[in-house]
N, C-alpha and C. Protein backbone atom coordinates (compact mmCIF):
# COMPACT_ATOMS: atom_id res chain seq x y z
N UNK A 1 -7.66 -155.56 -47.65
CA UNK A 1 -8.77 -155.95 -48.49
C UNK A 1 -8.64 -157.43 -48.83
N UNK A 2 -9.64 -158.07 -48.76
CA UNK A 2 -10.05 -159.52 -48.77
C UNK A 2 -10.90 -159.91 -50.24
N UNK A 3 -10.18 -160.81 -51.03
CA UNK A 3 -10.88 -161.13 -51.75
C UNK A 3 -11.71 -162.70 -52.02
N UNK A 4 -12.83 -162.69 -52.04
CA UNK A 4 -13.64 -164.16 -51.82
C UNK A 4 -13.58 -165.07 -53.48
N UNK A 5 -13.15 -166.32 -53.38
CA UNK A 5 -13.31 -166.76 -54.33
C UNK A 5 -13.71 -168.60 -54.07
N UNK A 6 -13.68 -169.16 -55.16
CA UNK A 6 -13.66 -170.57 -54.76
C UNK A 6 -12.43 -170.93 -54.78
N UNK A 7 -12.11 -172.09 -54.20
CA UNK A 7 -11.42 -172.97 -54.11
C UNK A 7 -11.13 -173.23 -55.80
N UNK A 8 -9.61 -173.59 -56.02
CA UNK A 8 -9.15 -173.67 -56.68
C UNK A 8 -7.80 -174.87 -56.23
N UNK A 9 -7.33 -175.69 -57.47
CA UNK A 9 -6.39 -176.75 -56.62
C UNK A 9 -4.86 -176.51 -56.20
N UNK A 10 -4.47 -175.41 -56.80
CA UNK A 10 -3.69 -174.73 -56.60
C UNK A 10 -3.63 -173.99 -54.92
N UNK A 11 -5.29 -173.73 -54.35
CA UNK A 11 -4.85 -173.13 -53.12
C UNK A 11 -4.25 -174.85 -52.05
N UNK A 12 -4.84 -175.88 -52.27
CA UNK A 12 -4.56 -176.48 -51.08
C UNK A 12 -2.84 -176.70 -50.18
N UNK A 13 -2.22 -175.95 -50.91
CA UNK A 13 -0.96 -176.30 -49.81
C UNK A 13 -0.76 -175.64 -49.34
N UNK A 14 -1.78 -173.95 -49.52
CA UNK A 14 -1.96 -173.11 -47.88
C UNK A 14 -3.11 -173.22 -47.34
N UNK A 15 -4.40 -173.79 -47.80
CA UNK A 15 -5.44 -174.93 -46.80
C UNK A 15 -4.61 -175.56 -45.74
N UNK A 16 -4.19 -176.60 -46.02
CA UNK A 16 -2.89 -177.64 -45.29
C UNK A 16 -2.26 -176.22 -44.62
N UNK A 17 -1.39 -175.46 -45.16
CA UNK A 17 -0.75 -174.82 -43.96
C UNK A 17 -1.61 -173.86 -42.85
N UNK A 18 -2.10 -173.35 -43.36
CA UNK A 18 -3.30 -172.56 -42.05
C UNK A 18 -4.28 -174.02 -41.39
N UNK A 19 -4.63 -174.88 -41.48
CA UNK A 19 -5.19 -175.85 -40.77
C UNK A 19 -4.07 -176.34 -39.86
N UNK A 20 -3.20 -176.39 -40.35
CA UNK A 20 -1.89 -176.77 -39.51
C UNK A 20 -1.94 -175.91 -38.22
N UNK A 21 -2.17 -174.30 -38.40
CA UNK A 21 -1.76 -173.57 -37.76
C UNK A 21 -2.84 -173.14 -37.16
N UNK A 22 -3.88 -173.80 -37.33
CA UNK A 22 -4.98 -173.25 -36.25
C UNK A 22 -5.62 -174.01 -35.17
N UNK A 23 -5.25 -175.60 -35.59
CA UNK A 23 -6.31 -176.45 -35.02
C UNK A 23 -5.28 -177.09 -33.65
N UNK A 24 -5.47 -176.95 -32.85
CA UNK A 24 -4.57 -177.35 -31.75
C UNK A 24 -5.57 -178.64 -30.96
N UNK A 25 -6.49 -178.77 -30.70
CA UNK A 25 -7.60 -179.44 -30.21
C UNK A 25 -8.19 -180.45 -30.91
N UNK A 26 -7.65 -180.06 -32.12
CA UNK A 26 -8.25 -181.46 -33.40
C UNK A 26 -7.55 -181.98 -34.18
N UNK A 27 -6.84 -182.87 -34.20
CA UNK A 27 -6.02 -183.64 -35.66
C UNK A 27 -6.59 -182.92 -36.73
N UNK A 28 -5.60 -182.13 -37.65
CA UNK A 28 -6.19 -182.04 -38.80
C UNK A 28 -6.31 -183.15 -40.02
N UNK A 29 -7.32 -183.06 -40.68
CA UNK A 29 -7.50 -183.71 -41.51
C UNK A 29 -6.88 -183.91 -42.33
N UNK A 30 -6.68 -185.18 -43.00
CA UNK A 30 -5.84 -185.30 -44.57
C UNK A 30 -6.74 -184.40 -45.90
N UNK A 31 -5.51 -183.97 -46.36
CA UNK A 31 -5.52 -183.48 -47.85
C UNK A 31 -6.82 -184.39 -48.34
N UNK A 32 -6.75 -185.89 -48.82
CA UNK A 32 -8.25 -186.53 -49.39
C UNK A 32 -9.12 -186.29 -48.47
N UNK A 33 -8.96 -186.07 -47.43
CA UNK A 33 -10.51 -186.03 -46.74
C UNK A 33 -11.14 -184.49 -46.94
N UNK A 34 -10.26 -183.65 -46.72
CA UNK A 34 -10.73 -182.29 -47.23
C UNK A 34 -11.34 -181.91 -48.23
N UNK A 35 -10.47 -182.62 -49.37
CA UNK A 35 -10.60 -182.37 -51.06
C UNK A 35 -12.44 -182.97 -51.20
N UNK A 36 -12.72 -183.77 -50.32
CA UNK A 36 -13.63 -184.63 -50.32
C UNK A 36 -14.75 -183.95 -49.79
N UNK A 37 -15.09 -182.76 -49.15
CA UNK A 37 -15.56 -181.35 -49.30
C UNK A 37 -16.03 -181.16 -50.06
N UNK A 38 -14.68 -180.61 -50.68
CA UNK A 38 -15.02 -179.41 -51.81
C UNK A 38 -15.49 -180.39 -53.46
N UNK A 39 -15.20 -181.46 -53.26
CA UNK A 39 -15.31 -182.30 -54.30
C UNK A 39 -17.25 -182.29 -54.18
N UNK A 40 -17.80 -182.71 -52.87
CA UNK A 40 -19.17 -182.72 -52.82
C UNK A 40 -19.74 -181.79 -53.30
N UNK A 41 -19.64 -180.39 -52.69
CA UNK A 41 -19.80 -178.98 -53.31
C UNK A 41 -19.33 -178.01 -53.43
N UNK A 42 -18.29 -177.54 -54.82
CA UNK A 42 -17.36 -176.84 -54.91
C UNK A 42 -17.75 -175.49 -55.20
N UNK A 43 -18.90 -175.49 -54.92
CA UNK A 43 -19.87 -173.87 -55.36
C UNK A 43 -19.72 -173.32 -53.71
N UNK A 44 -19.40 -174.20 -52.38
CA UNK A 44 -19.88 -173.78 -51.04
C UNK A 44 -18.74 -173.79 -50.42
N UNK A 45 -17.39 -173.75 -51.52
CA UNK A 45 -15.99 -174.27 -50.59
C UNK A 45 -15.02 -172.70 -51.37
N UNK A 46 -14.56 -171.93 -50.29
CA UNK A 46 -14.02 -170.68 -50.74
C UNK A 46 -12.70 -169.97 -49.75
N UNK A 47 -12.39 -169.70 -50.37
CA UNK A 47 -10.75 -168.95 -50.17
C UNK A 47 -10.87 -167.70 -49.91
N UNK A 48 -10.19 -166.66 -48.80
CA UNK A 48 -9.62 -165.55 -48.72
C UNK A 48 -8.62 -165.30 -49.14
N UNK A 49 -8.43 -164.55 -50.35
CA UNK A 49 -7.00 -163.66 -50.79
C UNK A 49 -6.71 -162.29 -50.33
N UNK A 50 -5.38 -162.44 -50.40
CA UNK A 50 -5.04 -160.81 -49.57
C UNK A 50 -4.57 -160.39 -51.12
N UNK A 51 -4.34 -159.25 -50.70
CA UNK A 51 -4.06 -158.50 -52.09
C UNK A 51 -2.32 -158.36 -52.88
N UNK A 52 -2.04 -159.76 -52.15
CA UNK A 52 -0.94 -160.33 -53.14
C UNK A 52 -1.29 -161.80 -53.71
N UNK A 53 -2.62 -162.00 -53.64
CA UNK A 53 -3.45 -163.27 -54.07
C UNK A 53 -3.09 -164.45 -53.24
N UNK A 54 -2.64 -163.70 -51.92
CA UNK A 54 -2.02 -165.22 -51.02
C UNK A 54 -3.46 -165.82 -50.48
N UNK A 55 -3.40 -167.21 -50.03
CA UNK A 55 -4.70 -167.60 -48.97
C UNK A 55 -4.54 -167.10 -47.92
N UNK A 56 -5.38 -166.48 -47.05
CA UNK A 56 -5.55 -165.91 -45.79
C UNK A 56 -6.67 -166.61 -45.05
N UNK A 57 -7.26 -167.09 -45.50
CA UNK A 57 -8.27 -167.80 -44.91
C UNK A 57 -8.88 -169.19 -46.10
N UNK A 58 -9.78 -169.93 -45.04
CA UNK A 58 -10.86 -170.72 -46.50
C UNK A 58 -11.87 -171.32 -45.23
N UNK A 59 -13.03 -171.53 -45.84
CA UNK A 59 -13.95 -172.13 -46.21
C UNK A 59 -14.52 -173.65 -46.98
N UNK A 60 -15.40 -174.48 -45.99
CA UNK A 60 -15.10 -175.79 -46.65
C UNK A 60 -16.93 -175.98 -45.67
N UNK A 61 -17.54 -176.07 -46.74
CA UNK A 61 -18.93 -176.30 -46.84
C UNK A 61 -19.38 -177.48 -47.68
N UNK A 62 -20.69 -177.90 -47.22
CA UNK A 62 -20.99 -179.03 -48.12
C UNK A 62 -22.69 -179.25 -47.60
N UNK A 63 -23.49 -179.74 -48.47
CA UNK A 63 -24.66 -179.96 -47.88
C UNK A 63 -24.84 -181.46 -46.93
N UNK A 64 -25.49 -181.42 -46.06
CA UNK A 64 -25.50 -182.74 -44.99
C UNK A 64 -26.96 -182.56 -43.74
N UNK A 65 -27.62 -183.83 -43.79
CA UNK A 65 -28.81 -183.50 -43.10
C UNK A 65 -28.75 -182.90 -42.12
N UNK A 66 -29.29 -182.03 -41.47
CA UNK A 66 -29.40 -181.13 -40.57
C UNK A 66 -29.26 -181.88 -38.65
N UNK A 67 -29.46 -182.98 -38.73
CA UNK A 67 -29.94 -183.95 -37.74
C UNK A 67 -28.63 -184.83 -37.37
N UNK A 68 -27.58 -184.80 -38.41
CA UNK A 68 -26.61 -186.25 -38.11
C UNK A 68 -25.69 -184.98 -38.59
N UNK A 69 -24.51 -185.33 -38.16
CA UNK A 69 -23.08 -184.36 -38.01
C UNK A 69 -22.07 -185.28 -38.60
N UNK A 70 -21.22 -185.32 -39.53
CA UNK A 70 -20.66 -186.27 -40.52
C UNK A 70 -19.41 -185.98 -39.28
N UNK A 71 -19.04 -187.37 -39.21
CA UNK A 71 -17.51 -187.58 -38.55
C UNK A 71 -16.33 -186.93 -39.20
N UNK A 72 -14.97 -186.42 -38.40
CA UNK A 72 -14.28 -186.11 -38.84
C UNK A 72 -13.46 -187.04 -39.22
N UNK A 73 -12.59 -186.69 -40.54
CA UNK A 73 -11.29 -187.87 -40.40
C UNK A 73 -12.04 -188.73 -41.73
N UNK A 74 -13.26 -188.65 -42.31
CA UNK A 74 -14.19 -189.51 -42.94
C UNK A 74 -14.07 -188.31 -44.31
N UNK A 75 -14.19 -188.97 -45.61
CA UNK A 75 -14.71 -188.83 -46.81
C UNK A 75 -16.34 -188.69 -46.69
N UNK A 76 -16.62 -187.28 -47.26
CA UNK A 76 -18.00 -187.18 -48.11
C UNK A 76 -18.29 -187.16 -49.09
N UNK A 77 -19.59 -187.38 -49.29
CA UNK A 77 -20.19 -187.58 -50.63
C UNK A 77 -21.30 -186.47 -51.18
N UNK A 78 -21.90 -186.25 -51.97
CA UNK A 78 -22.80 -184.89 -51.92
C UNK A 78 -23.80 -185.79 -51.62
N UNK A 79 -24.71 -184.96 -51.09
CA UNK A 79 -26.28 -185.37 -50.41
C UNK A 79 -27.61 -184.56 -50.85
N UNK A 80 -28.61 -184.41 -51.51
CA UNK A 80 -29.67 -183.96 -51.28
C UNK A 80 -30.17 -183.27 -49.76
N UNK A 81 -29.87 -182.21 -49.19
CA UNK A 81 -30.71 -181.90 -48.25
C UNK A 81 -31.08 -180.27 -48.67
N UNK A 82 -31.53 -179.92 -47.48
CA UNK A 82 -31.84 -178.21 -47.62
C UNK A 82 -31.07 -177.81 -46.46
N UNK A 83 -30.10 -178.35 -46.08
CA UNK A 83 -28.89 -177.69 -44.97
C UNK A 83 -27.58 -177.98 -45.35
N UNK A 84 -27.10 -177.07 -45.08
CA UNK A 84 -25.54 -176.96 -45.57
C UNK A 84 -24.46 -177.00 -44.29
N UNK A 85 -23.90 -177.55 -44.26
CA UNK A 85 -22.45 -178.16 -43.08
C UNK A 85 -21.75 -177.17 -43.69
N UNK A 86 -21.43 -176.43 -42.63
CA UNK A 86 -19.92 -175.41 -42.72
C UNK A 86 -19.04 -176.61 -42.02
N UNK A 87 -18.43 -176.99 -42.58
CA UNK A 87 -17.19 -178.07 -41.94
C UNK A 87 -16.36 -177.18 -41.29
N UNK A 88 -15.60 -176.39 -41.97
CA UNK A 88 -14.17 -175.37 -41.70
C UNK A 88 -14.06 -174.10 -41.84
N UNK A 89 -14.51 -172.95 -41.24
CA UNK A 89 -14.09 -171.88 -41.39
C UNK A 89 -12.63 -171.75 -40.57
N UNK A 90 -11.26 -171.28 -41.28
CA UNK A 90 -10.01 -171.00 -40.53
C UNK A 90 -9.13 -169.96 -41.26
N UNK A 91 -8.72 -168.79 -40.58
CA UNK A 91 -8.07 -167.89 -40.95
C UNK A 91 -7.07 -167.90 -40.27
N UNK A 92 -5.79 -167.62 -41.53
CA UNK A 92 -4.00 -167.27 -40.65
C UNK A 92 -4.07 -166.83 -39.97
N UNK A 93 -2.88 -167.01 -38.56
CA UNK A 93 -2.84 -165.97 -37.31
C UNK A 93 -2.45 -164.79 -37.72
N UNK A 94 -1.77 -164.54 -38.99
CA UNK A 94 -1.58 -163.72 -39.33
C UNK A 94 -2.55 -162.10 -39.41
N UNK A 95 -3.47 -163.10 -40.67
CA UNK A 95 -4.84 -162.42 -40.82
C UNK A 95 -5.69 -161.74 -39.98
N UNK A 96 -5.59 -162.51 -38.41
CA UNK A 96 -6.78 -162.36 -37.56
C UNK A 96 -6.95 -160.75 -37.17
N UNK A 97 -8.10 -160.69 -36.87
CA UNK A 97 -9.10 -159.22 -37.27
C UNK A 97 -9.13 -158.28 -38.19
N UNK A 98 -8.98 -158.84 -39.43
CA UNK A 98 -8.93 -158.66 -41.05
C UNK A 98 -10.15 -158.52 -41.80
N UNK A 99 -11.46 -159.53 -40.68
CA UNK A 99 -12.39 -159.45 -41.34
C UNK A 99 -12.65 -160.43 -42.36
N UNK A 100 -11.48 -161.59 -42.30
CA UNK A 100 -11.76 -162.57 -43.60
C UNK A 100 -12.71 -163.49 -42.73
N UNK A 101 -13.01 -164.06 -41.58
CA UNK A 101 -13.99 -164.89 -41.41
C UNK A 101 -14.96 -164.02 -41.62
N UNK A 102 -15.30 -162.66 -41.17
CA UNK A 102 -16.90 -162.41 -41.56
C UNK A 102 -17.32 -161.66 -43.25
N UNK A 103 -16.03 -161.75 -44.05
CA UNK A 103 -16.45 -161.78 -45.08
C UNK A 103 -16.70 -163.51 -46.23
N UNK A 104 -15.82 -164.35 -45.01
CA UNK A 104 -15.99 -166.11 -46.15
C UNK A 104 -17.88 -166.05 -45.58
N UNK A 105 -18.10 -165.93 -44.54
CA UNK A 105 -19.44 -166.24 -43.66
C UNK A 105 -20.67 -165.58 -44.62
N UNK A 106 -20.39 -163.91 -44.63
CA UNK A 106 -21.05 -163.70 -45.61
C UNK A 106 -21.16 -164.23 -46.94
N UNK A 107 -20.37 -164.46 -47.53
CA UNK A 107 -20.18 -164.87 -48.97
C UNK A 107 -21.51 -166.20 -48.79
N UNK A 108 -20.80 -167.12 -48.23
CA UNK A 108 -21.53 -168.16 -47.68
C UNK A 108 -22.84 -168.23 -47.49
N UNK A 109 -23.49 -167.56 -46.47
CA UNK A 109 -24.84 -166.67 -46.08
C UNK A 109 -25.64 -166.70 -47.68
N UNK A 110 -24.84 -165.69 -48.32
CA UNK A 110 -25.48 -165.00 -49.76
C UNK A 110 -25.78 -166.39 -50.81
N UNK A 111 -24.59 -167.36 -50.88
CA UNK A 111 -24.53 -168.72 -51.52
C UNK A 111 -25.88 -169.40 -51.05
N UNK A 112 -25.68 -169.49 -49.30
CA UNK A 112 -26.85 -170.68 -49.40
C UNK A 112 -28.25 -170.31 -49.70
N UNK A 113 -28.59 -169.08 -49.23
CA UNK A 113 -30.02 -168.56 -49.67
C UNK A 113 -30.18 -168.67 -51.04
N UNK A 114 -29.21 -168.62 -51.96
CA UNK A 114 -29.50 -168.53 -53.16
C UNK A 114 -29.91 -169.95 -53.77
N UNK A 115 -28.96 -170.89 -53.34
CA UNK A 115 -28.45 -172.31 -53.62
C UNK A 115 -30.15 -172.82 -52.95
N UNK A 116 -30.82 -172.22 -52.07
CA UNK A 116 -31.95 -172.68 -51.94
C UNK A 116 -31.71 -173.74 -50.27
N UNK A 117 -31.08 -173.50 -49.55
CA UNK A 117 -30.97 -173.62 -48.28
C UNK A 117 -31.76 -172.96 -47.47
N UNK A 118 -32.19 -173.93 -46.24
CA UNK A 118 -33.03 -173.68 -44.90
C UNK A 118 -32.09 -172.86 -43.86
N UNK A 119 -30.56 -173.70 -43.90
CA UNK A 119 -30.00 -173.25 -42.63
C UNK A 119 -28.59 -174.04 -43.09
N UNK A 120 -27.84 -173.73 -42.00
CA UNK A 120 -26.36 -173.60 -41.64
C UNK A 120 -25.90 -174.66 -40.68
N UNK A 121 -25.49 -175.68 -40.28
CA UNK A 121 -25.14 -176.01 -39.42
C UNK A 121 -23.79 -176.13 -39.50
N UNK A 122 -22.51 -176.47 -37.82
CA UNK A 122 -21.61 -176.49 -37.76
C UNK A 122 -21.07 -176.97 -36.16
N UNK A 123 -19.96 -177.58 -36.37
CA UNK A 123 -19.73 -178.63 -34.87
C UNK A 123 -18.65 -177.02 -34.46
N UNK A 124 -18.62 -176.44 -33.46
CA UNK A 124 -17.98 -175.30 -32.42
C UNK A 124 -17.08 -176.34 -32.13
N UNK A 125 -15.09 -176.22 -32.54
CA UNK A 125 -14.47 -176.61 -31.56
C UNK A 125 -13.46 -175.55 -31.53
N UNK A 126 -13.14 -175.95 -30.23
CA UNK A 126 -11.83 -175.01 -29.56
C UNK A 126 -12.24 -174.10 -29.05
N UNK A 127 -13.21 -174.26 -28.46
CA UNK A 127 -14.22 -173.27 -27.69
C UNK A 127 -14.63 -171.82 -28.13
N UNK A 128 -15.15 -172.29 -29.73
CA UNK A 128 -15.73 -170.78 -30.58
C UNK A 128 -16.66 -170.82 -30.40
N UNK A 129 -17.75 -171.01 -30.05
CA UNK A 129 -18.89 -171.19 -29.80
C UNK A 129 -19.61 -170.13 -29.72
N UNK A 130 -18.74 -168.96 -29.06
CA UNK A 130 -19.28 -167.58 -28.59
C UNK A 130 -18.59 -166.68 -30.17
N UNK A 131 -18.31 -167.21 -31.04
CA UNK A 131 -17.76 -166.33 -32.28
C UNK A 131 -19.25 -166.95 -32.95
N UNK A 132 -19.57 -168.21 -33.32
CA UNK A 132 -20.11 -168.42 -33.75
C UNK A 132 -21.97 -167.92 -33.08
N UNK A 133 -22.14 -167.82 -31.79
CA UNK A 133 -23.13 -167.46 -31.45
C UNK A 133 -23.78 -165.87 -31.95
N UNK A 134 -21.97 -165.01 -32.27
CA UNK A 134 -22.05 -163.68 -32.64
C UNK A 134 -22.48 -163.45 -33.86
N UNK A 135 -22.71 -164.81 -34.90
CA UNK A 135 -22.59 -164.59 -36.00
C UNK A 135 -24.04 -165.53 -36.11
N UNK A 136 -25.12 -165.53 -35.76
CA UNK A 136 -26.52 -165.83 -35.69
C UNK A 136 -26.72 -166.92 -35.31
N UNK A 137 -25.80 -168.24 -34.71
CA UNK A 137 -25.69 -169.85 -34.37
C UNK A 137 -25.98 -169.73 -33.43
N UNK A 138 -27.08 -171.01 -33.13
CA UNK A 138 -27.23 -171.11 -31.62
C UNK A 138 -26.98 -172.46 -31.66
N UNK A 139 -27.04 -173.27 -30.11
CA UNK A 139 -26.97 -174.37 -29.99
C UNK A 139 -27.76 -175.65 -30.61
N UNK A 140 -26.99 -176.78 -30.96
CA UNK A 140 -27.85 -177.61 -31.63
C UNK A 140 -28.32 -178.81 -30.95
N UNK A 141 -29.07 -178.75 -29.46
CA UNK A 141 -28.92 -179.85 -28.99
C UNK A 141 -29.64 -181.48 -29.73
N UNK A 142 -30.26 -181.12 -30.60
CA UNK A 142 -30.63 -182.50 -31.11
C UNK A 142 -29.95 -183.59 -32.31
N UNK A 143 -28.92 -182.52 -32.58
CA UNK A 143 -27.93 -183.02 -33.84
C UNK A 143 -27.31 -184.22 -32.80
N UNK A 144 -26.66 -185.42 -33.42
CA UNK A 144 -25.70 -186.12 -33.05
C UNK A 144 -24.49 -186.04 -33.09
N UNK A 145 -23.92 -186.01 -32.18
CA UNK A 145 -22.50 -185.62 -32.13
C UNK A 145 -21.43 -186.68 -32.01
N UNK A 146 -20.34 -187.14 -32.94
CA UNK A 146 -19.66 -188.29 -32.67
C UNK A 146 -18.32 -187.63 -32.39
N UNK A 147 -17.29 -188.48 -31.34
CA UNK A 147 -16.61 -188.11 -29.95
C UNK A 147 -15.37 -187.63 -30.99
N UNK A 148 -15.10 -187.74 -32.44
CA UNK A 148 -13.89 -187.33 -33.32
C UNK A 148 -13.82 -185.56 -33.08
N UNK A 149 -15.18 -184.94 -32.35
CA UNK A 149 -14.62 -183.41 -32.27
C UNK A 149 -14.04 -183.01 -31.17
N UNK A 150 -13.74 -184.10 -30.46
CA UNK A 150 -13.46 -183.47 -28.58
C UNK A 150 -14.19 -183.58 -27.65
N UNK A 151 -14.28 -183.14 -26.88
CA UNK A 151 -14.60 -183.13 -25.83
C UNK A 151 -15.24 -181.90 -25.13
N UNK A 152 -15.02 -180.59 -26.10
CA UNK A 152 -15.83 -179.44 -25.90
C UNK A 152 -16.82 -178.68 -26.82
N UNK A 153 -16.99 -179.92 -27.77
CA UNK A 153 -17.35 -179.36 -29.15
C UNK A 153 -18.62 -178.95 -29.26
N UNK A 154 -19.75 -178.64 -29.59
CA UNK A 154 -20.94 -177.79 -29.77
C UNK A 154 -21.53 -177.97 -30.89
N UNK A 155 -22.45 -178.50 -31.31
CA UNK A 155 -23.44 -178.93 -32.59
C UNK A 155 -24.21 -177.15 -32.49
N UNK A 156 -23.47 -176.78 -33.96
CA UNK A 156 -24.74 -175.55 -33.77
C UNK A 156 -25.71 -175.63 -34.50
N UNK A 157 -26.65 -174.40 -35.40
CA UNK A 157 -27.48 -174.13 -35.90
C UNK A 157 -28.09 -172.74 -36.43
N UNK A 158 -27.75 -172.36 -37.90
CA UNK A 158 -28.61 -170.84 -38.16
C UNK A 158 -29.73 -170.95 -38.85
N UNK A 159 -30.62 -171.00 -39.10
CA UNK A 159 -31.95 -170.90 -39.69
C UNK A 159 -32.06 -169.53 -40.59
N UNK A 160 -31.46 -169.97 -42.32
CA UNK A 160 -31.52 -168.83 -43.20
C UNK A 160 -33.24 -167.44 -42.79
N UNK A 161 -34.39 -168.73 -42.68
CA UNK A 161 -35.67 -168.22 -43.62
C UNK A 161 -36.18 -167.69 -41.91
């Protein structure tokens, strides 16, 4: 059993360790650049607990125009739009098929409709593309994509309404 919550400052030094342990294809980001997330919108940035209150997963959302894809490695700021950037969905290897990504996703889902969001966008790396296609994303070919995600990376797109 998975429990959804926000971000709290206490979780980031198992943020930092599961980013460590998932991203093989991407430099992970620094601690300020992350915090710099959840700092934009800390209502859209959320944690999986297992039921010894450990992190098992998180979530790192923020609103950002639907059209331009914020570089990695870069500080954000909050923005006025009606689309929300999933920056990071990443769950422990531990965790995996636990169900904590499709319960942070939902949580998420339920947030932005409420929060008054159009849609979802998110850059596919490490060739998820087909997790994310399972989960209502399709391709985003008109977003801009800058070369900090790789070389296989994928601009997607969900359309709440």
């Amino acid at each position: 059993m998975v429990n959804i919550c926000h971000i709290s400052p206490s979780h980031w030094p198992d943020i930092l360790r599961i980013q460590d342990a998932v991203y093989h294809d991407v430099e992970p980001e620094s601690l300020t650049v992350l915090k710099s997330k959840w700092q934009a919108s800390p209502d859209t940035c959320l944690v999986g607990l297992d039921k010894h209150n450990q992190v098992v997963g998180y979530l790192l959302s923020h609103p950002w125009p639907v059209g331009k894809l914020p570089k990695l490695h870069h500080a954000v700021e909050s923005v006025n739009t009606d689309n929300l950037y999933l920056h990071d969905l990443a769950v422990c290897p531990s965790a995996r098929g636990e169900g904590v990504a499709a319960k942070l996703l939902a949580h998420l889902q339920q947030k932005s409709q409420s929060g008054g969001f159009n849609s979802i966008s998110l850059v596919a790396v490490q060739n998820a593309d087909g997790f994310w296609q399972k989960q209502g994303f399709s391709q985003h070919t008109k977003a801009q994509l800058c070369d900090s995600y790789g070389d296989n990376a994928q601009p997607m797109l969900k359309h709440l309404n």
